[in-house]
PDB file of N, CA and C in Angstrom:
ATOM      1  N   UNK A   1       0.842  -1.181   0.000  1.00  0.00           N
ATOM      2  CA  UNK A   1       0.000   0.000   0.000  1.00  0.00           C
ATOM      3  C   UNK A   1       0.889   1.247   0.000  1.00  0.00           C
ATOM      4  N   UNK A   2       0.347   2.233  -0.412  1.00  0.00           N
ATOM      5  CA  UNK A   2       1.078   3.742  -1.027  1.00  0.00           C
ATOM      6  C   UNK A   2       0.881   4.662   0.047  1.00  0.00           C
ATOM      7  N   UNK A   3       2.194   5.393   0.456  1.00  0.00           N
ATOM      8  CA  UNK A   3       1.723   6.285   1.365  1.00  0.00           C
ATOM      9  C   UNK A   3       1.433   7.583   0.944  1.00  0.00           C
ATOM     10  N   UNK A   4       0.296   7.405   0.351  1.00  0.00           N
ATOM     11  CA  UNK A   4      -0.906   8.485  -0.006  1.00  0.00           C
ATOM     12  C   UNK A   4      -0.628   9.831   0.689  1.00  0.00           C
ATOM     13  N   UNK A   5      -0.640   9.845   2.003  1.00  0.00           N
ATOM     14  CA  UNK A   5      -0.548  10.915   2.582  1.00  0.00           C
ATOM     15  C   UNK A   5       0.344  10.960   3.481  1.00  0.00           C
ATOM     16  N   UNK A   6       1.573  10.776   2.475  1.00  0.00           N
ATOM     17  CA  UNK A   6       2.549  10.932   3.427  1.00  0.00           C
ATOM     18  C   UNK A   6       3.252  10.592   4.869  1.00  0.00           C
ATOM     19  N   UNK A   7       2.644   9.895   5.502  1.00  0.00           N
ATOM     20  CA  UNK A   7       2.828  10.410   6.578  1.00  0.00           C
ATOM     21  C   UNK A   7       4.524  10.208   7.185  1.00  0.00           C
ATOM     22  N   UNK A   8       5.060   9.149   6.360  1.00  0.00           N
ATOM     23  CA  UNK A   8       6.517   9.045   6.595  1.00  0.00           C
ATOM     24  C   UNK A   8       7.305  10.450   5.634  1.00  0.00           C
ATOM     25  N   UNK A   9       8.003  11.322   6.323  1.00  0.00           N
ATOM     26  CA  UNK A   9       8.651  12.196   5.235  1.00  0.00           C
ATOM     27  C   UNK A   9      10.219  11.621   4.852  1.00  0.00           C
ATOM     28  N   UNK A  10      10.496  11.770   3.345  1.00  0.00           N
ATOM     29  CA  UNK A  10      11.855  11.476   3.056  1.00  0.00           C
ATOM     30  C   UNK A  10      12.453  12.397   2.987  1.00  0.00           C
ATOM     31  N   UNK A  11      13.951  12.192   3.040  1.00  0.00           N
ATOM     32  CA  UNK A  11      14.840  12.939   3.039  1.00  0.00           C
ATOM     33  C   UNK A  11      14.765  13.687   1.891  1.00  0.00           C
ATOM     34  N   UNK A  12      15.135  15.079   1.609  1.00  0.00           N
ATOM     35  CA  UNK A  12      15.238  15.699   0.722  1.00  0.00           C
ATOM     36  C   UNK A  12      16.576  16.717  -0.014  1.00  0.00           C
ATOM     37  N   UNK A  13      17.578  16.422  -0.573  1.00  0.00           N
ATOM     38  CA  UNK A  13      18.660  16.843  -0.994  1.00  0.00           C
ATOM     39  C   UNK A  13      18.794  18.762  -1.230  1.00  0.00           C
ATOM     40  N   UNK A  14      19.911  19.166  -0.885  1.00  0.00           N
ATOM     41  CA  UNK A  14      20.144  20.227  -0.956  1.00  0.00           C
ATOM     42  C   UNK A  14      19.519  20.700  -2.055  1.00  0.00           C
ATOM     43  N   UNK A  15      19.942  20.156  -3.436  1.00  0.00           N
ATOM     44  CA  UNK A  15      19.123  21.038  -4.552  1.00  0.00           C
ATOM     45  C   UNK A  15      17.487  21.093  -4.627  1.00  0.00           C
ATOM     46  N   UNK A  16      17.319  19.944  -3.869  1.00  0.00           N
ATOM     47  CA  UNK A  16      15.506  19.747  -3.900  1.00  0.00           C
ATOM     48  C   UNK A  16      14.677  21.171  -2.605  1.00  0.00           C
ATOM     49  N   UNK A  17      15.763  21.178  -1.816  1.00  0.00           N
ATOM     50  CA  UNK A  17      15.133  22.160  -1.148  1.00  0.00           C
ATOM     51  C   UNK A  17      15.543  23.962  -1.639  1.00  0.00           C
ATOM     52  N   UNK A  18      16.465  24.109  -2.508  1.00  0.00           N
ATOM     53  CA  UNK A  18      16.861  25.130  -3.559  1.00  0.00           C
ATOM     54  C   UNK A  18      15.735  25.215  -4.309  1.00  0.00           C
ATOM     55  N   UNK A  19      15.335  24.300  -4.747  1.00  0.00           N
ATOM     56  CA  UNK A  19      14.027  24.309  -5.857  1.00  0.00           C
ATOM     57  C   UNK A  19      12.474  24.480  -4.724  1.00  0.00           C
ATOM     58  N   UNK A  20      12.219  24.371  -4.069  1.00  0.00           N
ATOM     59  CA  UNK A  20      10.826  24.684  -3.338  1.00  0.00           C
ATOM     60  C   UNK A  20      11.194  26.087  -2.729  1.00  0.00           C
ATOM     61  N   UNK A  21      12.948  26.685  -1.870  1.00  0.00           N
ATOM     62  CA  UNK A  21      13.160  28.168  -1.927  1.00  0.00           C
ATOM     63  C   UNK A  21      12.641  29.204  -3.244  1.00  0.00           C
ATOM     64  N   UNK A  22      13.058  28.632  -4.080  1.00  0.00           N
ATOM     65  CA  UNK A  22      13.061  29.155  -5.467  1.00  0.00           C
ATOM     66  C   UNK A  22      11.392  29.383  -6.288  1.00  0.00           C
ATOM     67  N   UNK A  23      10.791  28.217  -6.069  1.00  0.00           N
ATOM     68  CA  UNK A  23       9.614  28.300  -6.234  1.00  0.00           C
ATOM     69  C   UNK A  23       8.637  29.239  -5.446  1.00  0.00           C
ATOM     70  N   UNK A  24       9.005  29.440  -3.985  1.00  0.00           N
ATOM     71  CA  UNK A  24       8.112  30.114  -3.228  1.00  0.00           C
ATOM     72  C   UNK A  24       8.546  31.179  -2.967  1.00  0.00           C
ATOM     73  N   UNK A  25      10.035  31.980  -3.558  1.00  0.00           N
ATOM     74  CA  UNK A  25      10.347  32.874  -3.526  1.00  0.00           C
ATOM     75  C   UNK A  25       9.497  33.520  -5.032  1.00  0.00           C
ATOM     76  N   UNK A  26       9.318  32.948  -5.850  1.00  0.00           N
ATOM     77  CA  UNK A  26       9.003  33.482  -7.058  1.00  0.00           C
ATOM     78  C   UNK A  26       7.530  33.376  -7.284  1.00  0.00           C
ATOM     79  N   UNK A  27       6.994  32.684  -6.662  1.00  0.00           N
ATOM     80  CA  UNK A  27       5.435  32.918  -6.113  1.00  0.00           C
ATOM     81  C   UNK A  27       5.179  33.843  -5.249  1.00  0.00           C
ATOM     82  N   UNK A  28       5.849  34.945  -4.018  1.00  0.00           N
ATOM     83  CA  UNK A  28       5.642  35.573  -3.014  1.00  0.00           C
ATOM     84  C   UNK A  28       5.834  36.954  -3.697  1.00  0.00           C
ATOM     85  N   UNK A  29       7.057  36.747  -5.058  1.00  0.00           N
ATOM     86  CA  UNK A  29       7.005  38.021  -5.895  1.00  0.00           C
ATOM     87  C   UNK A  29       5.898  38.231  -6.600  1.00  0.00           C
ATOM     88  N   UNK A  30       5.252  37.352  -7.230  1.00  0.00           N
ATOM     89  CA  UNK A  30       4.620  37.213  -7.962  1.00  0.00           C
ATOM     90  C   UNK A  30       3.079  37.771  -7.156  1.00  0.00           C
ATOM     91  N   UNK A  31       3.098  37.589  -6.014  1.00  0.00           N
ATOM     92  CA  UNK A  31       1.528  37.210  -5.279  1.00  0.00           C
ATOM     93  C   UNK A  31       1.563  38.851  -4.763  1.00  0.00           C
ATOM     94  N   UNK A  32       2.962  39.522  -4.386  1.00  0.00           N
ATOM     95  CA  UNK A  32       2.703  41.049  -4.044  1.00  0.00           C
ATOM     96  C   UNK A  32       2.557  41.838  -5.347  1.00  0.00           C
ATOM     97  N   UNK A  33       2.698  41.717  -6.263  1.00  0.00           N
ATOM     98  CA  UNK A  33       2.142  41.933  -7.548  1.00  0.00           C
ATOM     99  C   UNK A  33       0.671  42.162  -7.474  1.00  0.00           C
ATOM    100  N   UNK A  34       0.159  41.024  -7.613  1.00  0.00           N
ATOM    101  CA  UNK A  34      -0.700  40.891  -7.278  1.00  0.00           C
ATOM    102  C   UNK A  34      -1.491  41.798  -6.541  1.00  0.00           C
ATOM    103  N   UNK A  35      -0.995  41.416  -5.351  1.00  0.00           N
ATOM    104  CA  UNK A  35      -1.587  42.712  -4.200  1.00  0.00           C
ATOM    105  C   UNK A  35      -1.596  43.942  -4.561  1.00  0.00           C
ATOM    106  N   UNK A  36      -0.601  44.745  -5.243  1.00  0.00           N
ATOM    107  CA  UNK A  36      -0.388  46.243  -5.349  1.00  0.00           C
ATOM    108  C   UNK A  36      -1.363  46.629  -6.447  1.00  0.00           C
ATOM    109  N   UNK A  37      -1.996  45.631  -7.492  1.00  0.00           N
ATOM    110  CA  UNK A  37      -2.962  46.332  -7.919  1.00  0.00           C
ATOM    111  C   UNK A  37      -4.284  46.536  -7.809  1.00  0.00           C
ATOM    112  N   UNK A  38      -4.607  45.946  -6.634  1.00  0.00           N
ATOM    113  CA  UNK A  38      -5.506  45.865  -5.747  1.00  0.00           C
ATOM    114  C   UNK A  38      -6.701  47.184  -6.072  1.00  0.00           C
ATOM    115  N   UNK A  39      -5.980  48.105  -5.551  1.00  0.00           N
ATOM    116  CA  UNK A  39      -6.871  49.670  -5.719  1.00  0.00           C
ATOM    117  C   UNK A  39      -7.283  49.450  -6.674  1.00  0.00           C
ATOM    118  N   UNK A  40      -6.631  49.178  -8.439  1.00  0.00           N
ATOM    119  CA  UNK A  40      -7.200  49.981  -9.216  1.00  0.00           C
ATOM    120  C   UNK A  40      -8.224  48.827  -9.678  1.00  0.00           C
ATOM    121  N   UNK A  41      -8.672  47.798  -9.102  1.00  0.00           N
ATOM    122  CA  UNK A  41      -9.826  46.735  -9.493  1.00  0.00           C
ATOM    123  C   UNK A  41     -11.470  46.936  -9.090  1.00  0.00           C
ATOM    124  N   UNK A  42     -12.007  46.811  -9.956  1.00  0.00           N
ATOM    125  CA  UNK A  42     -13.580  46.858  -9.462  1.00  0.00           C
ATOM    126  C   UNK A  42     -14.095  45.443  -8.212  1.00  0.00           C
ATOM    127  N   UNK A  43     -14.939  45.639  -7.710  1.00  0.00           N
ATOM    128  CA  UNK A  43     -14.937  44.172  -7.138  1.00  0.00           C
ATOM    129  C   UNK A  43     -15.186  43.169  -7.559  1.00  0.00           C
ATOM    130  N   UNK A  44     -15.663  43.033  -8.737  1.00  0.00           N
ATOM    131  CA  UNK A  44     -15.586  41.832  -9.499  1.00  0.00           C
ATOM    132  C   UNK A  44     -13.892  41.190 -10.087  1.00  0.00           C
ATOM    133  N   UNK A  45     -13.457  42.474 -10.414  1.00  0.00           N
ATOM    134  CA  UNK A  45     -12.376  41.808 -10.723  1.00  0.00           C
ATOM    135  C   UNK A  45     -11.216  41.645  -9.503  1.00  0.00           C
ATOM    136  N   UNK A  46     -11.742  42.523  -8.677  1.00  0.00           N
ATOM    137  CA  UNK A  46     -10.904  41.927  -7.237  1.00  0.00           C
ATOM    138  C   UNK A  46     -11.104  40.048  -6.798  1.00  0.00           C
ATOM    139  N   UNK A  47     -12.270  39.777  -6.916  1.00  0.00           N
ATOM    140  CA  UNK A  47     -13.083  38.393  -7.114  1.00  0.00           C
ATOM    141  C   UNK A  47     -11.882  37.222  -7.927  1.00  0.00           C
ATOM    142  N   UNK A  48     -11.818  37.518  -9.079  1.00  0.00           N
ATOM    143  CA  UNK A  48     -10.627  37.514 -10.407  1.00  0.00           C
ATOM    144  C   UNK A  48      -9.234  37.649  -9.604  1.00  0.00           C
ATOM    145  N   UNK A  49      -8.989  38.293  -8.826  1.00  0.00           N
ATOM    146  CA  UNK A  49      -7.905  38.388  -8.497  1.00  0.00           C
ATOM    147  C   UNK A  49      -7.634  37.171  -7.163  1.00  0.00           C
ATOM    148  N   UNK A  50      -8.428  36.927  -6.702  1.00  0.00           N
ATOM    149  CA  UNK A  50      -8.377  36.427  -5.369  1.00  0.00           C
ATOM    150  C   UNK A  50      -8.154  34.975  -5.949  1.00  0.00           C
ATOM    151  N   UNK A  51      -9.078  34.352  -6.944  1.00  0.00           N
ATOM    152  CA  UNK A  51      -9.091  33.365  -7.597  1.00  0.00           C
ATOM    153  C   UNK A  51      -7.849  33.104  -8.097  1.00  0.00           C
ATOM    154  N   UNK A  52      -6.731  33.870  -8.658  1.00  0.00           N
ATOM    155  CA  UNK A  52      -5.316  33.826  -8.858  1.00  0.00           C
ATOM    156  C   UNK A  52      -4.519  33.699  -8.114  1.00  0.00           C
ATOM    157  N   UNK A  53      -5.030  34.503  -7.327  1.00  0.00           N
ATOM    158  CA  UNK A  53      -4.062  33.993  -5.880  1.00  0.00           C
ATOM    159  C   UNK A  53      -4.272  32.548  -5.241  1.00  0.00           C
ATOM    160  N   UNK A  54      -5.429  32.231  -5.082  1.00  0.00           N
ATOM    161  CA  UNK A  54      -5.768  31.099  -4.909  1.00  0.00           C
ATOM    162  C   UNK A  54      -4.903  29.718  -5.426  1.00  0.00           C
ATOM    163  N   UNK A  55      -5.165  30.213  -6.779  1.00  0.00           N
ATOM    164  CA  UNK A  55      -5.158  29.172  -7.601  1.00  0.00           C
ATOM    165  C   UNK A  55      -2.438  28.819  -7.688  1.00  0.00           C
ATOM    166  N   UNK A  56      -2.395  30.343  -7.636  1.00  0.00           N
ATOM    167  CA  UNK A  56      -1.137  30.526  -7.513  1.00  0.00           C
ATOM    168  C   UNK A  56      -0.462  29.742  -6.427  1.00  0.00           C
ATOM    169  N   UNK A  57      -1.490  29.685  -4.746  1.00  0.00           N
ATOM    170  CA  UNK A  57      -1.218  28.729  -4.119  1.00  0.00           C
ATOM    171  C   UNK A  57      -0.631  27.637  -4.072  1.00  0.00           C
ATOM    172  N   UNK A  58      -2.142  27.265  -5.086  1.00  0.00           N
ATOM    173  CA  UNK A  58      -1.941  25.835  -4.988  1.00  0.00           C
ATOM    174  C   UNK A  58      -1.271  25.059  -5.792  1.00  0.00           C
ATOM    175  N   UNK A  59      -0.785  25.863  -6.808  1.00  0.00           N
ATOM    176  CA  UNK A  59       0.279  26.001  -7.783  1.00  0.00           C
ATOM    177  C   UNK A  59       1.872  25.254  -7.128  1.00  0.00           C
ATOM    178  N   UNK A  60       1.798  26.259  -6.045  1.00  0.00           N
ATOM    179  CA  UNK A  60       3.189  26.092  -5.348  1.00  0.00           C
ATOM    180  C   UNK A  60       3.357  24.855  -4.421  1.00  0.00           C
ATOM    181  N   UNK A  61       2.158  24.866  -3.563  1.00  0.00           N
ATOM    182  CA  UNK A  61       1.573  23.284  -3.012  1.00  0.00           C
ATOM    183  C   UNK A  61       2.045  22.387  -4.106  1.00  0.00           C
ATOM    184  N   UNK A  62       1.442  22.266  -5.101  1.00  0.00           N
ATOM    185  CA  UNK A  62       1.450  20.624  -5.864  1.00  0.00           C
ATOM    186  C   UNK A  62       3.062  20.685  -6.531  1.00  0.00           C
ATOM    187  N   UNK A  63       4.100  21.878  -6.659  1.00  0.00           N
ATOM    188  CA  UNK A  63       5.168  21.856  -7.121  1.00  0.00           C
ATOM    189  C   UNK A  63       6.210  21.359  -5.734  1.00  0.00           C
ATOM    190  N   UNK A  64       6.106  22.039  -4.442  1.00  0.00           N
ATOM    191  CA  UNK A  64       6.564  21.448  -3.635  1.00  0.00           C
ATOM    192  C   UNK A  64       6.171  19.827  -3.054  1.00  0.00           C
ATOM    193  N   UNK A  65       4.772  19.401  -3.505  1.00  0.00           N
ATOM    194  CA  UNK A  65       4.403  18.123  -3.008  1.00  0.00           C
ATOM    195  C   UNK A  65       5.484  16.777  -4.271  1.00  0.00           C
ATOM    196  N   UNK A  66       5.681  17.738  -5.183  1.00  0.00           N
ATOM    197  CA  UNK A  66       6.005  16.677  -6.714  1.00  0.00           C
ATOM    198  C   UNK A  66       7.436  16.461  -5.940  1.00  0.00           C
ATOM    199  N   UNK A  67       7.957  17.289  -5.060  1.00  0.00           N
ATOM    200  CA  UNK A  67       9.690  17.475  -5.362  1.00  0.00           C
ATOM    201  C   UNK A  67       9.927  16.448  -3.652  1.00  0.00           C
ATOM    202  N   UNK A  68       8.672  16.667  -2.894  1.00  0.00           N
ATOM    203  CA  UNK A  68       8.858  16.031  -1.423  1.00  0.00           C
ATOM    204  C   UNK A  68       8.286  14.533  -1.130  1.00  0.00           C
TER     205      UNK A  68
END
């Protein structure tokens, strides 16, 4: 049986943890972006925006889950 959810964690090599720094450094740029154009959105497209962020999340979730 597969450990689905993890619950044993493996070891993870210097470059593997370079690559999830790297990833969530470039998602956190990416996500205050985001944020700063905040003002000039109607609330619908603030809506639109939140959904990106969202979705940018989970982006970074399933890239760090592939590498751990």
């Amino acid at each position: 049986m597969s450990d689905v959810f993890r619950k044993e964690y493996r070891p993870i090599t210097e470059s593997q943890k370079s690559w999830i720094i790297s990833f969530k450094d470039q998602a956190e740029t990416l996500h205050i972006t985001f944020e700063s154009c905040l003002d000039a959105l109607t609330e619908s497209d603030k809506r639109m925006m939140a959904l990106a962020k969202t979705n940018l999340e989970q982006a970074v979730m399933w890239a760090v889950k592939a590498i751990t």
